[in-house]
N, C-alpha and C. Protein backbone atom coordinates (compact mmCIF):
# COMPACT_ATOMS: atom_id res chain seq x y z
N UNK A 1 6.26 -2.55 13.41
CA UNK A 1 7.46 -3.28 13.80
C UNK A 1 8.67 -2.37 13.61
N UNK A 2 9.74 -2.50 14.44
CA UNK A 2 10.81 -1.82 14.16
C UNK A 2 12.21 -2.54 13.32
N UNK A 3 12.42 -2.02 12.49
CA UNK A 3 13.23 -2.09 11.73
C UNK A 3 15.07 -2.21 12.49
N UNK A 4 15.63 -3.09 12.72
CA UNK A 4 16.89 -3.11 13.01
C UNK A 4 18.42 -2.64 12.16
N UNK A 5 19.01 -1.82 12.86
CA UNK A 5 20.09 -1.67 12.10
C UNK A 5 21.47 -2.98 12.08
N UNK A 6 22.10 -2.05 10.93
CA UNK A 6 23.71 -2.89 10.43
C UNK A 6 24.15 -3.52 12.16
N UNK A 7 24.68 -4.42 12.71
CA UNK A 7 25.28 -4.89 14.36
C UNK A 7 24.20 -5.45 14.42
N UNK A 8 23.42 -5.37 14.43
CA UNK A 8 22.34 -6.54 15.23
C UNK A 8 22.87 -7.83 14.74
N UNK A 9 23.08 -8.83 15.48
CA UNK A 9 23.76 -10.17 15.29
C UNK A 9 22.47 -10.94 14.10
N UNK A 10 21.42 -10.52 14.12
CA UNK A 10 20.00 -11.55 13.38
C UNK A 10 20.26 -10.73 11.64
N UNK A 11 21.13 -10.15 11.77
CA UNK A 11 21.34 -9.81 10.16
C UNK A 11 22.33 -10.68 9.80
N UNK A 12 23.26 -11.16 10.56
CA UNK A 12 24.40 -11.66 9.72
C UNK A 12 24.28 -13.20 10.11
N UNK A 13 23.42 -13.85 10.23
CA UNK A 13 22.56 -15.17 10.39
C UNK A 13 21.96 -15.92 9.31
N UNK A 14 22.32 -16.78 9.05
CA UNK A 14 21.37 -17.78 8.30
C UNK A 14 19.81 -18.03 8.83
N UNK A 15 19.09 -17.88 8.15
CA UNK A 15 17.70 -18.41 9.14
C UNK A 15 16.79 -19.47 8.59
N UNK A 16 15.93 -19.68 9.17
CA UNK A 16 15.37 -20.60 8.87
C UNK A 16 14.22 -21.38 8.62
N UNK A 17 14.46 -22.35 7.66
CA UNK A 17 13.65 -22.46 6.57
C UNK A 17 11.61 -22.60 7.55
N UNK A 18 10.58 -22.35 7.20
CA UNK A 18 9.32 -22.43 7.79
C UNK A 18 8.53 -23.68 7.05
N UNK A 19 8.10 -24.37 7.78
CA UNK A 19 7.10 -25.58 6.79
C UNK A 19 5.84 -24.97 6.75
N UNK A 20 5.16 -25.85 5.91
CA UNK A 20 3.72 -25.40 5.16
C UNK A 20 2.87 -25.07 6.35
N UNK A 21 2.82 -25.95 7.51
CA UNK A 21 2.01 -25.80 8.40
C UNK A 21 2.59 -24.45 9.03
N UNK A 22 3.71 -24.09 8.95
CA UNK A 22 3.83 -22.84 10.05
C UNK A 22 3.49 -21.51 9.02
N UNK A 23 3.26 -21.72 7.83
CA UNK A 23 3.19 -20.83 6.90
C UNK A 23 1.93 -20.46 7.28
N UNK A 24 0.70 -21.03 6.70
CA UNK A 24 -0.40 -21.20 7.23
C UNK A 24 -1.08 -20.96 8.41
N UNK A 25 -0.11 -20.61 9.72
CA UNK A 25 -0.59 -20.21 11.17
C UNK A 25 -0.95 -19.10 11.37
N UNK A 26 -1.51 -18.73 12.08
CA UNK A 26 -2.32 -17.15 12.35
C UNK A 26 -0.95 -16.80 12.52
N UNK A 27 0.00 -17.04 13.47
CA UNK A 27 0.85 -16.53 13.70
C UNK A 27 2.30 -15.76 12.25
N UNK A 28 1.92 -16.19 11.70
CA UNK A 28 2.53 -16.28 10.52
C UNK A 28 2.48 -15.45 9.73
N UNK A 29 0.77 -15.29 9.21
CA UNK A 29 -0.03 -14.83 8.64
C UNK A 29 -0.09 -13.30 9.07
N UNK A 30 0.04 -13.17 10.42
CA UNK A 30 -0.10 -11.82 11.06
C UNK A 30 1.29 -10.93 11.17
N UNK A 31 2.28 -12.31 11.16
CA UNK A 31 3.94 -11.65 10.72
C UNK A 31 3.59 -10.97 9.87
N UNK A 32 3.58 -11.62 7.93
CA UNK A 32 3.10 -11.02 7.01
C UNK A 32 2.48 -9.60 7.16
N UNK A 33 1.55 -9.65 7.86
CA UNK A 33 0.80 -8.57 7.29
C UNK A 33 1.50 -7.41 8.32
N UNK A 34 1.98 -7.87 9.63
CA UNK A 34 3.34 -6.86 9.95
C UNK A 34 4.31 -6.02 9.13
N UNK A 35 4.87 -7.10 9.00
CA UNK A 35 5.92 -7.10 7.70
C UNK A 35 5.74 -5.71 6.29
N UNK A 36 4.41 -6.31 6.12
CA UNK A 36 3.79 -5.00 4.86
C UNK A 36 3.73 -4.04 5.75
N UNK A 37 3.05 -3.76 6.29
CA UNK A 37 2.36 -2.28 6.77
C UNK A 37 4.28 -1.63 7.61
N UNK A 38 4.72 -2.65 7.95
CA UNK A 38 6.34 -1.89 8.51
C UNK A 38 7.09 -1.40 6.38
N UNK A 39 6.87 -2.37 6.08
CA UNK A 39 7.80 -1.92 4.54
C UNK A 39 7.07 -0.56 3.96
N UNK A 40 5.75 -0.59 4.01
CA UNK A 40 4.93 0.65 3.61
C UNK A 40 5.47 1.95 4.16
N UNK A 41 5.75 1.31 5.37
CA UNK A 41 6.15 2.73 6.27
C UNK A 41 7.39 3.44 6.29
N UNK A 42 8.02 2.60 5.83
CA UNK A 42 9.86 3.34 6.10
C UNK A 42 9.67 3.92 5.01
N UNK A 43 9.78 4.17 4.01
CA UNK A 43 8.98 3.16 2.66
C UNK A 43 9.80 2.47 2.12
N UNK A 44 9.67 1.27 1.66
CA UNK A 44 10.84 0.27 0.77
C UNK A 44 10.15 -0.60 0.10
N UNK A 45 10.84 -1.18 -0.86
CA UNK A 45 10.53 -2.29 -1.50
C UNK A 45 10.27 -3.53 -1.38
N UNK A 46 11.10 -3.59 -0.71
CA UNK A 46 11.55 -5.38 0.54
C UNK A 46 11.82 -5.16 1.80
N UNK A 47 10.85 -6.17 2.77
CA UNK A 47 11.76 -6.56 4.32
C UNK A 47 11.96 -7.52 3.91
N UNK A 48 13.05 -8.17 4.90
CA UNK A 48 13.16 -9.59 5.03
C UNK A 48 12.79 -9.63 6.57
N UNK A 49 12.65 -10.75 7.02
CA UNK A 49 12.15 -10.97 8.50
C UNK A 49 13.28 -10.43 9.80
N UNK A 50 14.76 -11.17 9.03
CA UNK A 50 15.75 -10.32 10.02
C UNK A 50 15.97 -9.17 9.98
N UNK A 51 15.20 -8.66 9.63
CA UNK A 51 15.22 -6.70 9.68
C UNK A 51 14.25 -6.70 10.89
N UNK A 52 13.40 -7.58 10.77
CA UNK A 52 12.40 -7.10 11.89
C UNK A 52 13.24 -8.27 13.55
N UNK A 53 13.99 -8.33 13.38
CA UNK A 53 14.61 -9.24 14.24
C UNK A 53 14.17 -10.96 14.27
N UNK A 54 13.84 -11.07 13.01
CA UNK A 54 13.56 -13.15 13.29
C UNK A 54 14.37 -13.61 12.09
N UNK A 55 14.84 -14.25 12.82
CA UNK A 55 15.69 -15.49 12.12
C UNK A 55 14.85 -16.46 11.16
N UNK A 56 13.55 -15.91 10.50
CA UNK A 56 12.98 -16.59 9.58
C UNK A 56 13.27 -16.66 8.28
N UNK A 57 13.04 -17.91 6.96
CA UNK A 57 13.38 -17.57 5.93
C UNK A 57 11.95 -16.76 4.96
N UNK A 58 12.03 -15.73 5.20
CA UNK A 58 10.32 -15.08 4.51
C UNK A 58 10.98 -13.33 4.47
N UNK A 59 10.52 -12.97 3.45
CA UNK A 59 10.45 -11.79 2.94
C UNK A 59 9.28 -11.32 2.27
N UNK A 60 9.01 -10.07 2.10
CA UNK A 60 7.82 -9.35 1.71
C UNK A 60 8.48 -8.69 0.67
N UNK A 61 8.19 -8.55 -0.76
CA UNK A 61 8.43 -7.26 -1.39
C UNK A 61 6.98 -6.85 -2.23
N UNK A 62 7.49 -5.87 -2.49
CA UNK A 62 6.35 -5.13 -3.48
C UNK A 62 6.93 -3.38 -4.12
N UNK A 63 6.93 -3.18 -5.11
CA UNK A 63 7.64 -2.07 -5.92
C UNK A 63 6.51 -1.06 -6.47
N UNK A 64 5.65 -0.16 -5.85
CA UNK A 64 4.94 0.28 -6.37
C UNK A 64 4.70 1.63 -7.33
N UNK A 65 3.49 1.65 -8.48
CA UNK A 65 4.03 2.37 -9.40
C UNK A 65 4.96 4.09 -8.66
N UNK A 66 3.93 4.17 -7.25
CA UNK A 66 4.10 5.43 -6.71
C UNK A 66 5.39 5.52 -6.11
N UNK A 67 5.84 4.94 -6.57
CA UNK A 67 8.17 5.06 -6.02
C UNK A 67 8.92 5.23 -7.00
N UNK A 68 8.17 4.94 -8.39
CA UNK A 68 8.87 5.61 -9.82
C UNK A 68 8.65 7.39 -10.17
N UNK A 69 8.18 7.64 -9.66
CA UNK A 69 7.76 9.32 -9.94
C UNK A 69 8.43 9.77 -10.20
N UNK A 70 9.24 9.56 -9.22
CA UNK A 70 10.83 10.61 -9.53
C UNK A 70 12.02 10.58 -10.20
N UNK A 71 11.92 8.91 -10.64
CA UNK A 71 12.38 8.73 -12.27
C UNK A 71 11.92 9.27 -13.30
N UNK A 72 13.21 9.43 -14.13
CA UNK A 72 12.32 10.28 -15.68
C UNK A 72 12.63 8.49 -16.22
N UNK A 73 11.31 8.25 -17.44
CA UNK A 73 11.85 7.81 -17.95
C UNK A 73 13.18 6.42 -18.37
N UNK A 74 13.49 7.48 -18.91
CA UNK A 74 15.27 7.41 -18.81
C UNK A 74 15.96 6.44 -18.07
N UNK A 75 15.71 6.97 -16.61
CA UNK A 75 16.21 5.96 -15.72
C UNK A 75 15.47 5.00 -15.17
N UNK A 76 14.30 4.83 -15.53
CA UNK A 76 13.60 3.85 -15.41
C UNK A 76 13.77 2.69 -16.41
N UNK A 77 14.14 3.07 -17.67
CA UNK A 77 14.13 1.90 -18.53
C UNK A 77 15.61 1.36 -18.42
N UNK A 78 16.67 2.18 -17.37
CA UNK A 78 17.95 1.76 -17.85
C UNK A 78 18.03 0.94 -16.77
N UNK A 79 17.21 0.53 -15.60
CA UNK A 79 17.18 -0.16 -14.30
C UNK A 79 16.17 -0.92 -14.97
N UNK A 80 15.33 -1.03 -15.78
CA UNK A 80 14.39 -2.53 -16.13
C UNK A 80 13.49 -1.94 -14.98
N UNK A 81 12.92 -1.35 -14.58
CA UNK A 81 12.44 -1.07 -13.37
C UNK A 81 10.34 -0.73 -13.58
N UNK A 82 9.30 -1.49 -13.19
CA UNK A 82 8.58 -1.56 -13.22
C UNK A 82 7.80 -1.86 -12.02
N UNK A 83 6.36 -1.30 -12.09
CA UNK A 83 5.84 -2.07 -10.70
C UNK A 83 5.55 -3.44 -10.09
N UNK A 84 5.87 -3.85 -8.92
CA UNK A 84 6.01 -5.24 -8.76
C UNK A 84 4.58 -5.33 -7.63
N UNK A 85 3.92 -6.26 -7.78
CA UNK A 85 2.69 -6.35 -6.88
C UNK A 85 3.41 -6.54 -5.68
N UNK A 86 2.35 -6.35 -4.36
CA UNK A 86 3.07 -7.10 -3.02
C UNK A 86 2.87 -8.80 -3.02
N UNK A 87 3.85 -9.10 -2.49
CA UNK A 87 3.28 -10.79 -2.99
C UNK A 87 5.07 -11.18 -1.53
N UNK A 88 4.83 -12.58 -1.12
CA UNK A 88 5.99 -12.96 -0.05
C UNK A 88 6.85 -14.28 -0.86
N UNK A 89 7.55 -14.00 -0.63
CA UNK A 89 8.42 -15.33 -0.48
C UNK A 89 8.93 -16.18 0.60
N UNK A 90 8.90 -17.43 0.15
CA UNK A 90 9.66 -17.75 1.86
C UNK A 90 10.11 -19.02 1.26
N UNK A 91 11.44 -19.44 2.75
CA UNK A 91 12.20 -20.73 1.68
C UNK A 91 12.65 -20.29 0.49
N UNK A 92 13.16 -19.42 0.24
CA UNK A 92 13.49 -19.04 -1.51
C UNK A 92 15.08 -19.48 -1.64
N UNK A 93 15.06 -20.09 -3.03
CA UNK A 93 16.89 -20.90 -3.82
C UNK A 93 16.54 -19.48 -4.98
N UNK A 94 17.92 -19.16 -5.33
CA UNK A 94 17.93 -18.26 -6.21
C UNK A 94 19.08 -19.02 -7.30
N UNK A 95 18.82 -18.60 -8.60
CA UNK A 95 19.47 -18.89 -9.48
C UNK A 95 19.92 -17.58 -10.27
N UNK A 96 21.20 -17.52 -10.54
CA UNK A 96 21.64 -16.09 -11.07
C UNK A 96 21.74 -15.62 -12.66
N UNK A 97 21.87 -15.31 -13.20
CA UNK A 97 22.45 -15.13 -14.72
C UNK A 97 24.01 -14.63 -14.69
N UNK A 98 24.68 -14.40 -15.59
CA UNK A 98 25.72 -14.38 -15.72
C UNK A 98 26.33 -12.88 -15.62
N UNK A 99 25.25 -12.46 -16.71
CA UNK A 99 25.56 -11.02 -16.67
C UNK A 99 25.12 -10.11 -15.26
N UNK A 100 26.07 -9.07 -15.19
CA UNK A 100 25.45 -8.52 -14.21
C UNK A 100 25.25 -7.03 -14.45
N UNK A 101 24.94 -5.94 -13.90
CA UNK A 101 24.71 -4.63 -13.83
C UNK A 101 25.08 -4.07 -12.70
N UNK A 102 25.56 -2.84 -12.76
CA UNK A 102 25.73 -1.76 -11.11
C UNK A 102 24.26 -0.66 -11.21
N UNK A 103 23.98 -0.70 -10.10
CA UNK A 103 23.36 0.76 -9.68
C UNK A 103 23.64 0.66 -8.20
N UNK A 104 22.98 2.33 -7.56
CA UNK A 104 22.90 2.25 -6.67
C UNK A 104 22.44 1.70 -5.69
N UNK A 105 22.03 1.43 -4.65
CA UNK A 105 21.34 0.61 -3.75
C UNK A 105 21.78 0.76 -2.38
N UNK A 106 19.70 1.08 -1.27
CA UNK A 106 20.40 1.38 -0.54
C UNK A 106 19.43 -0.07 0.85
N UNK A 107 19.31 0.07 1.94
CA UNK A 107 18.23 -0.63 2.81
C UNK A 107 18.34 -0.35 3.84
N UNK A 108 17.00 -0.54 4.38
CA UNK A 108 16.32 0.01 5.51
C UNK A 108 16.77 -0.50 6.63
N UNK A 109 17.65 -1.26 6.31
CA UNK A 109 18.87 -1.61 7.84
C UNK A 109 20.19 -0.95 7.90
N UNK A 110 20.39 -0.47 6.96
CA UNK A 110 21.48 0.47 6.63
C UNK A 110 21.21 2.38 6.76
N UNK A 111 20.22 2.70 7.73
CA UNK A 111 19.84 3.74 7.04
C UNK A 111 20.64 4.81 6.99
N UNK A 112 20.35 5.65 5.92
CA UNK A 112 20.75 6.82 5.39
C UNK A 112 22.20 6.71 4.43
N UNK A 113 22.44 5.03 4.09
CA UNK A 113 23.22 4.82 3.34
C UNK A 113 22.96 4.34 2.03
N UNK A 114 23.97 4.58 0.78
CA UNK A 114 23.78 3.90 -0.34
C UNK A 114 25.36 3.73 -0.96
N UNK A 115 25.25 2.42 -2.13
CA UNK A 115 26.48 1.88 -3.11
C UNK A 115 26.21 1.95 -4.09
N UNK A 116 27.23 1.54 -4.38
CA UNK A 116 26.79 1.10 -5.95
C UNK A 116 27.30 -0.31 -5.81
N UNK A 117 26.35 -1.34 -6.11
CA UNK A 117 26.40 -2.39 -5.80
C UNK A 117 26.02 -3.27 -7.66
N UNK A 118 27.31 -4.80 -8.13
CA UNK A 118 26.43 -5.54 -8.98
C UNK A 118 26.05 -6.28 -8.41
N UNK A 119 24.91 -6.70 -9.44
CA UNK A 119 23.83 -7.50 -9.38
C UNK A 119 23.50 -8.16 -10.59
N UNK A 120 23.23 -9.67 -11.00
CA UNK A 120 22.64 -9.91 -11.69
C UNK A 120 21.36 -9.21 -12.02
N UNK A 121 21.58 -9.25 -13.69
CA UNK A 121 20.34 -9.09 -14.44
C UNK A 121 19.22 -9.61 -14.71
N UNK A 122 19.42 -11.01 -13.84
CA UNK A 122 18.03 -11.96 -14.25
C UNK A 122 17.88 -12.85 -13.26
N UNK A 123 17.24 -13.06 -12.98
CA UNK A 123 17.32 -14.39 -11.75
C UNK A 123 15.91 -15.24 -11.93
N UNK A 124 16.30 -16.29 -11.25
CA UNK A 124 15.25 -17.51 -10.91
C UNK A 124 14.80 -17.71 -9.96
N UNK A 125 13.55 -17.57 -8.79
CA UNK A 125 13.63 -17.65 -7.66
C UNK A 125 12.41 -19.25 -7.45
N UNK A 126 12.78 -20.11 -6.55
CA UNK A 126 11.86 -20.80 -6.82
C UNK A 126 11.31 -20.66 -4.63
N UNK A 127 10.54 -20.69 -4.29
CA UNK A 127 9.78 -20.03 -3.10
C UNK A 127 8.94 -20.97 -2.80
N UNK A 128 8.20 -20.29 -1.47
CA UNK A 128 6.77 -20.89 -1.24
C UNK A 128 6.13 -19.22 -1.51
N UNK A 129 4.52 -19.83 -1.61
CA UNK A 129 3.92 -18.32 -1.22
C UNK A 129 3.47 -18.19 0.06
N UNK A 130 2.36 -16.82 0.55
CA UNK A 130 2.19 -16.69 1.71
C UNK A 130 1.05 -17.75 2.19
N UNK A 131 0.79 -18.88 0.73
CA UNK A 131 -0.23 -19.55 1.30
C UNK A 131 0.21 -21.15 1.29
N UNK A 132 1.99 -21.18 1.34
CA UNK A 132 2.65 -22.12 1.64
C UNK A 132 2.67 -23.43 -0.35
N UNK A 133 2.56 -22.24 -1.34
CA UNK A 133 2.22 -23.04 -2.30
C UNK A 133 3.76 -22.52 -2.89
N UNK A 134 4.35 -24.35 -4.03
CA UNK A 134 5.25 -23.64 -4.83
C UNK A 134 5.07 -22.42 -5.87
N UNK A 135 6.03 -21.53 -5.78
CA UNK A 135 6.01 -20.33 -6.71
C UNK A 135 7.75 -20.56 -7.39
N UNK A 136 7.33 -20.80 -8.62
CA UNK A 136 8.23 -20.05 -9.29
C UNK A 136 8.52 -18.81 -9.92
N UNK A 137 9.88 -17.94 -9.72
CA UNK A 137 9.38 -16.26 -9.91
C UNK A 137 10.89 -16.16 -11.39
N UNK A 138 10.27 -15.43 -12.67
CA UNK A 138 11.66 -15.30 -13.34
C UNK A 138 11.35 -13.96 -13.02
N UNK A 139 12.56 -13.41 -13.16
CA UNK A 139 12.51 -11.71 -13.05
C UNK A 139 13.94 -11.34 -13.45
N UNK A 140 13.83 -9.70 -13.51
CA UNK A 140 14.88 -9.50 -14.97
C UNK A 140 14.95 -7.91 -13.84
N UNK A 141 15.63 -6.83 -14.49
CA UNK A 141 16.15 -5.72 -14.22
C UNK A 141 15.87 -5.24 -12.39
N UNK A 142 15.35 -4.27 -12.43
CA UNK A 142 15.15 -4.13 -10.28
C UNK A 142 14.63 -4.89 -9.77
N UNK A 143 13.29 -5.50 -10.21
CA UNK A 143 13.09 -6.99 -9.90
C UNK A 143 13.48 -7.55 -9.44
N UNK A 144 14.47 -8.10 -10.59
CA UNK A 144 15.78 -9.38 -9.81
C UNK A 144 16.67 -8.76 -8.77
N UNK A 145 16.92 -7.28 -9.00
CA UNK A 145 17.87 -6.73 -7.65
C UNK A 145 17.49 -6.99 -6.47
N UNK A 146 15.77 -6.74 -6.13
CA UNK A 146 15.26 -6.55 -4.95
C UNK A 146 15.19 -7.89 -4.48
N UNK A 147 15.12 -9.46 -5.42
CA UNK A 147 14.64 -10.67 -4.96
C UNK A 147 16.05 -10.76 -4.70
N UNK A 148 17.46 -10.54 -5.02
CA UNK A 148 18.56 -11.22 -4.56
C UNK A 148 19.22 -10.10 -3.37
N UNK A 149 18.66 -8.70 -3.18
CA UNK A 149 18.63 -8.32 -2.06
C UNK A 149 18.00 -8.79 -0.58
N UNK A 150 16.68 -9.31 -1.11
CA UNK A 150 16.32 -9.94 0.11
C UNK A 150 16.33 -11.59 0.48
N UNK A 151 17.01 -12.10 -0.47
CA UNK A 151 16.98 -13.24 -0.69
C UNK A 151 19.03 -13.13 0.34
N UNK A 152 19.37 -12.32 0.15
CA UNK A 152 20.80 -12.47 0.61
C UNK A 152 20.50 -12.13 2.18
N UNK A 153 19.55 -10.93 2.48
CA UNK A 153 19.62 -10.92 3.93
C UNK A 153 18.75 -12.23 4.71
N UNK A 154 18.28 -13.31 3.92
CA UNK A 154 17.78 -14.61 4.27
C UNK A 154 18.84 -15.23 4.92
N UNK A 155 20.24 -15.03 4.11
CA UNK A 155 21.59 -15.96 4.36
C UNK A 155 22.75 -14.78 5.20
N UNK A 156 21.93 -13.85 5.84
CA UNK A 156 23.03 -13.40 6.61
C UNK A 156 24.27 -12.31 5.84
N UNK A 157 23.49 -11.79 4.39
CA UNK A 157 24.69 -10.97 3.92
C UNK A 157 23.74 -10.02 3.69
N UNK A 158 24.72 -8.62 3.62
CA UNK A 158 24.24 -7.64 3.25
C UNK A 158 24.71 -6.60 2.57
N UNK A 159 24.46 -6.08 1.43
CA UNK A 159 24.51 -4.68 0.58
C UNK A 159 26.18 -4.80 0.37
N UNK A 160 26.42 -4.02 1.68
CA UNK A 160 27.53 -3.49 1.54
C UNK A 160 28.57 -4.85 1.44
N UNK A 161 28.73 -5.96 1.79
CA UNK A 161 29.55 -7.30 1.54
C UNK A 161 29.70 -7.26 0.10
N UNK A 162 29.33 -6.59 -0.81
CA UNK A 162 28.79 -6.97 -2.43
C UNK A 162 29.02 -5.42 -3.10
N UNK A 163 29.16 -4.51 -2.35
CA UNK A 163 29.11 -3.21 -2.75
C UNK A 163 31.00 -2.79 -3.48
N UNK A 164 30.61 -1.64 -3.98
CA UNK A 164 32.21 -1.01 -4.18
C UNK A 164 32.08 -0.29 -3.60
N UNK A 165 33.76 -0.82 -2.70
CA UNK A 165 33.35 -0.17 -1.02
C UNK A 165 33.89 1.77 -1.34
N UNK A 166 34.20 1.81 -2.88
CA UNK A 166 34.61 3.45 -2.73
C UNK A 166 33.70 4.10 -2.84
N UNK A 167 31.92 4.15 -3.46
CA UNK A 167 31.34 4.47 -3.40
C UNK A 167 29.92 4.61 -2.55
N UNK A 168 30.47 3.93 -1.19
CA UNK A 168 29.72 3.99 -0.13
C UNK A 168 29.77 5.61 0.03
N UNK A 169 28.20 6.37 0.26
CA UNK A 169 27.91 7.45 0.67
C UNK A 169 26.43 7.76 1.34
N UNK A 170 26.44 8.99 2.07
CA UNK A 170 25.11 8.87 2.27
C UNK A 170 23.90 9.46 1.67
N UNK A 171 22.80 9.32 1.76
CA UNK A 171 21.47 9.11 1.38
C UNK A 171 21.55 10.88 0.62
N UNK A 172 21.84 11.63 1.55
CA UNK A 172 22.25 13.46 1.18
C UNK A 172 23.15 13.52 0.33
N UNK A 173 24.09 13.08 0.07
CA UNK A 173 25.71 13.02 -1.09
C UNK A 173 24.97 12.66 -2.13
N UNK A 174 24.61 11.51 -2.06
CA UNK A 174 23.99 11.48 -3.18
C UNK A 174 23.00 11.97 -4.22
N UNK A 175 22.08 12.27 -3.31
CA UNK A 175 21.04 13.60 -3.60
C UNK A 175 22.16 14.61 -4.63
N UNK A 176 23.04 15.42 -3.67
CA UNK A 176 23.42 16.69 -3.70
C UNK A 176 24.59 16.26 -5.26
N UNK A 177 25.21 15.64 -5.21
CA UNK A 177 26.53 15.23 -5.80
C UNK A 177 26.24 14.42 -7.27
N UNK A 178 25.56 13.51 -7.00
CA UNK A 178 25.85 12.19 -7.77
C UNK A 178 24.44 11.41 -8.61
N UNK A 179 22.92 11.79 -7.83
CA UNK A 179 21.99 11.47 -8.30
C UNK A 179 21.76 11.65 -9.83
N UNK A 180 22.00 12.34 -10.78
CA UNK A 180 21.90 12.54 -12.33
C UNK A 180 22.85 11.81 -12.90
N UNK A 181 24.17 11.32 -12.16
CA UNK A 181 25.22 11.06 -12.86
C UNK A 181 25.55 9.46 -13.25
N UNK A 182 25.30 9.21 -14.42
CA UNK A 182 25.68 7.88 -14.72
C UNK A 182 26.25 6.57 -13.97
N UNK A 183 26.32 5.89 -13.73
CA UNK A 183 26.72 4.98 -12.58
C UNK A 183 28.52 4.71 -13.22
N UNK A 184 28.95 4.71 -14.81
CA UNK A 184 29.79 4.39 -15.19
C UNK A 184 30.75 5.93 -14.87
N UNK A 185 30.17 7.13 -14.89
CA UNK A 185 30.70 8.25 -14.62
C UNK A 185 31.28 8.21 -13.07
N UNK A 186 30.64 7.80 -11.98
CA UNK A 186 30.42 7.56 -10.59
C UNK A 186 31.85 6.64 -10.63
N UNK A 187 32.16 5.68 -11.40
CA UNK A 187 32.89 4.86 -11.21
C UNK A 187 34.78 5.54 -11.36
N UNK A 188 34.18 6.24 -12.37
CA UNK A 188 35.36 6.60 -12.97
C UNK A 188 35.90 7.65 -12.29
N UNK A 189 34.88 8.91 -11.51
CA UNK A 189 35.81 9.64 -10.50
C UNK A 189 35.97 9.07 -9.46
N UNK A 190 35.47 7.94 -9.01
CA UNK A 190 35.85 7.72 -7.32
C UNK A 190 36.68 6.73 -7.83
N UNK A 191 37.33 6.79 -9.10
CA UNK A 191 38.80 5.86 -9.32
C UNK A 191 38.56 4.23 -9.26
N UNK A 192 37.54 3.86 -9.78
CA UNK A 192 37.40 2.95 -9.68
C UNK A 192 37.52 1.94 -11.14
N UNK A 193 37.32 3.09 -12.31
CA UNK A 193 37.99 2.87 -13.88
C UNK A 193 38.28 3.19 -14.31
């Protein structure tokens, strides 16, 4: 499936909600497994359906151990960041925590961009699964980033609506410039504290 960029009108859309019976349809079922094998490929963590152009409420994520490599450590424990099975949501209400956190963040409709974007630290997601059953999901550090990342392009918002718009750069800047450097350091030269 192809992945749509930032202008496509089906990103900035509300979409909509699927009942049990349409969950359950071959048709559905074969979205899904679209869905994965397209997220595998760009590579990412999360689609949501309006990336692939449908106005559905269903997302795919999955965080696997083989995308931490290139974290030390370090920055793995300071993002809460662990492997997440593949598993879907659909129909998902999110509940937030109070506190929040910045890191970077970038998506596969945006490409070759990244922010520094907050985000709650904890969230509540309550869903269907891909086999149309209630799921309740708690989740805490990248976790919760990736469920209220794709949980927002469900409702038509994206990244950058939520981002600090001074640290919009691209995918290379960051590499070259900024990748080692603290997110509170990041803040403070692009004048932001």
């Amino acid at each position: 499936m192809k992945i749509v960029q930032a202008g496509t009108p089906v990103l900035r859309r509300r979409t909509s909600d699927l009942t049990v019976e349409q969950i359950r349809s071959g048709e559905i079922q074969h979205l899904i497994e679209f869905m994965r094998e397209t997220m595998r490929d760009a590579p990412g963590v999360g689609l949501a359906a309006p990336q692939v152009g449908l106005g559905l409420r269903l997302a795919v994520i999955e965080d696997p151990i083989e995308y931490h490599l290139d974290l030390s450590p370090t920055e793995l424990a300071e993002r809460g960041r662990s492997a997440v099975p593949f598993h879907v949501i659909i129909n998902p209400t999110l509940n937030l925590s109070e506190a929040h956190v910045s890191f970077f963040e970038g998506c596969l409709s945006l490409a070759g961009l990244v922010a520094i974007v907050p985000r709650a630290i904890s969230v509540e997601v309550s869903c269907l699964d891909h086999r149309g059953e209630a799921r309740t999901i708690q989740a805490s550090g990248w976790y919760a980033r990736i469920l209220q990342h794709e949980i927002e392009h469900l409702n038509g918002t994206l990244y950058v609506d939520r981002m600090i718009p001074q640290t919009l750069m691209t995918v290379d800047a960051h590499k070259r410039f900024w990748r080692d450097t603290p997110v509170a350091q990041v803040l403070e030269q692009t004048g932001m504290i």
